[in-house]
N, C-alpha and C. Protein backbone atom coordinates (compact mmCIF):
# COMPACT_ATOMS: atom_id res chain seq x y z
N UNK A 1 3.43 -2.27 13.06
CA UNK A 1 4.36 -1.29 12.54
C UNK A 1 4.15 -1.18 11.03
N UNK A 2 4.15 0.53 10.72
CA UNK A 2 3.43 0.32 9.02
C UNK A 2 5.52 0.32 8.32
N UNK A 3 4.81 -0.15 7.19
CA UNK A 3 6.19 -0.33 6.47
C UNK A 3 6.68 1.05 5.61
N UNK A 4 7.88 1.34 5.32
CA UNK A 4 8.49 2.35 5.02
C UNK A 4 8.21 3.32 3.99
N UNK A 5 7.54 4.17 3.83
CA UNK A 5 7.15 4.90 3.12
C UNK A 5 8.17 5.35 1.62
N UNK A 6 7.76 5.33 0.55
CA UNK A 6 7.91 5.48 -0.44
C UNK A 6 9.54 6.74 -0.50
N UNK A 7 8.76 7.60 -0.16
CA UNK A 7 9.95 8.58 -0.05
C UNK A 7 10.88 8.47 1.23
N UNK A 8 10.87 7.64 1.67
CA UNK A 8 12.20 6.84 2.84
C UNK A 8 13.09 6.36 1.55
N UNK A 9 12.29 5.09 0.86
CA UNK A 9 13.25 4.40 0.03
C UNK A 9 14.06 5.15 -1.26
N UNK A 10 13.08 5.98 -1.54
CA UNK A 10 13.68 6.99 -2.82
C UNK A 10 14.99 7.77 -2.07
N UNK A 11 14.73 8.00 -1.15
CA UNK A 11 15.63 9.25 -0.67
C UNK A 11 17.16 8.29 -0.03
N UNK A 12 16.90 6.58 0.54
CA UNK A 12 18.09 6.32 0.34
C UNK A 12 18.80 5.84 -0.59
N UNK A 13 17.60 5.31 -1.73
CA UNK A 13 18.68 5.46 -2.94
C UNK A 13 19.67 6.82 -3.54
N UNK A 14 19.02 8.00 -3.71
CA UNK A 14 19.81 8.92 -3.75
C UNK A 14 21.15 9.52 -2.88
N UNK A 15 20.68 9.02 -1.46
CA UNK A 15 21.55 8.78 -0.60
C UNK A 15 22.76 7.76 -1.44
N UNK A 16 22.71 6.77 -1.33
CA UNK A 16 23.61 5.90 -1.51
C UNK A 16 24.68 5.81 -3.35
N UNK A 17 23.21 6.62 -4.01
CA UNK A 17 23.81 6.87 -5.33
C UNK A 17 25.01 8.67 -4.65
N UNK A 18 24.78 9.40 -4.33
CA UNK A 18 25.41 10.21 -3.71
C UNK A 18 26.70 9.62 -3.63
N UNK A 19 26.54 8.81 -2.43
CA UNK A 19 27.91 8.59 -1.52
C UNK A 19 29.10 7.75 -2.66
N UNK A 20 28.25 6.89 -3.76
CA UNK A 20 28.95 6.32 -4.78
C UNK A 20 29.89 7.07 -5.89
N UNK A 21 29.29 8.32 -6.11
CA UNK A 21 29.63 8.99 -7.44
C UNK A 21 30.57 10.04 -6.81
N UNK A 22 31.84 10.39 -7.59
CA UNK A 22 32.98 10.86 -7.28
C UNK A 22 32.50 13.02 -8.30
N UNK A 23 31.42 12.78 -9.07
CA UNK A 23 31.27 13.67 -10.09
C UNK A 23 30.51 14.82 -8.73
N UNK A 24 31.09 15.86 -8.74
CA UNK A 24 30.32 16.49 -7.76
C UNK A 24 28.82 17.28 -8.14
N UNK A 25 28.71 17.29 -9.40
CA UNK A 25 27.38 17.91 -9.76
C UNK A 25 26.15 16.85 -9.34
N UNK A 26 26.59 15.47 -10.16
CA UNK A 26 25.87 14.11 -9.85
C UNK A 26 25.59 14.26 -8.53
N UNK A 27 26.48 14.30 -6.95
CA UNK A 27 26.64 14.33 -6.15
C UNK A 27 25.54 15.19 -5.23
N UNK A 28 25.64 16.63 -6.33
CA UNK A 28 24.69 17.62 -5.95
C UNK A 28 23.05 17.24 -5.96
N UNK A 29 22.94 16.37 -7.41
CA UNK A 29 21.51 16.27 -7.59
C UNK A 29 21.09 15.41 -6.79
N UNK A 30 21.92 14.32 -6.48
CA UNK A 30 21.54 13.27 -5.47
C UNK A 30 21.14 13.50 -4.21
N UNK A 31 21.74 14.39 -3.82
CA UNK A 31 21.92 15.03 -2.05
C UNK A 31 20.43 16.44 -2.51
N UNK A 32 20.22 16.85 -3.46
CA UNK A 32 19.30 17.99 -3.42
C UNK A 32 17.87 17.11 -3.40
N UNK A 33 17.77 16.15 -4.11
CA UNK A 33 16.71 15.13 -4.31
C UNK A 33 16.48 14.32 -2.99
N UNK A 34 17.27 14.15 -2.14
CA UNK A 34 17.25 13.49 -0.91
C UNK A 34 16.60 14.54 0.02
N UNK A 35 17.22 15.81 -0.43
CA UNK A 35 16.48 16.44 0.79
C UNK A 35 14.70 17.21 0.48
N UNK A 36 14.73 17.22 -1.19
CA UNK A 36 13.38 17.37 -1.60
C UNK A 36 12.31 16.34 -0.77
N UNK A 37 12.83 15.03 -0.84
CA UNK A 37 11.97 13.67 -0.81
C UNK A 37 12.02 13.77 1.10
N UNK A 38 12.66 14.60 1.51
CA UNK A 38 12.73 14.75 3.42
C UNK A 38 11.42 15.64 3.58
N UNK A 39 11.52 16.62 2.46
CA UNK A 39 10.66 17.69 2.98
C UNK A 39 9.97 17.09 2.80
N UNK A 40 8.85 16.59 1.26
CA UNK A 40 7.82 15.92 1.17
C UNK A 40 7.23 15.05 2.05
N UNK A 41 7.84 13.83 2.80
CA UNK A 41 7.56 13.21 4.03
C UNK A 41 7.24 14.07 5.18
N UNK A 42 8.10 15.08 5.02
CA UNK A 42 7.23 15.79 6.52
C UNK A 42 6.50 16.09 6.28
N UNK A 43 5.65 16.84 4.84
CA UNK A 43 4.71 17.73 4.99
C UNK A 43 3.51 16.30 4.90
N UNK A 44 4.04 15.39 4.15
CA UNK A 44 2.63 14.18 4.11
C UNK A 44 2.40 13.56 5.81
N UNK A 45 3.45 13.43 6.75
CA UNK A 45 2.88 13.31 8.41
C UNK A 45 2.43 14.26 8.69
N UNK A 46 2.71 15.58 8.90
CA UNK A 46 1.76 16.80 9.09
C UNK A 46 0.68 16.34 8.70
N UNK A 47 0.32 16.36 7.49
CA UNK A 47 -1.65 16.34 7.30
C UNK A 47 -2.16 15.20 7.95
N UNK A 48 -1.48 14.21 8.25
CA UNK A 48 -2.51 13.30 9.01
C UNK A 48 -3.20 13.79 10.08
């Protein structure tokens, strides 16, 4: 089993910085950056 790819771990830190911060803009960048770092992972399994 390969170990967790880079943008797994980035994206639950933003995750978890998200769920922490009460500031909703903060909130925004966290959750927009999580889902940037989703797309990127799909498109890097695609090219394999």
């Amino acid at each position: 089993m390969s170990e967790p790819s880079s943008f797994v771990e980035q994206t639950k830190v933003h995750l978890h910085k998200a769920l922490e911060t009460d500031d909703p803009v903060e909130k925004d960048f966290h959750l927009r950056n999580a889902l940037q770092l989703c797309a990127c992972d799909g498109v890097t399994d695609q090219s394999d």
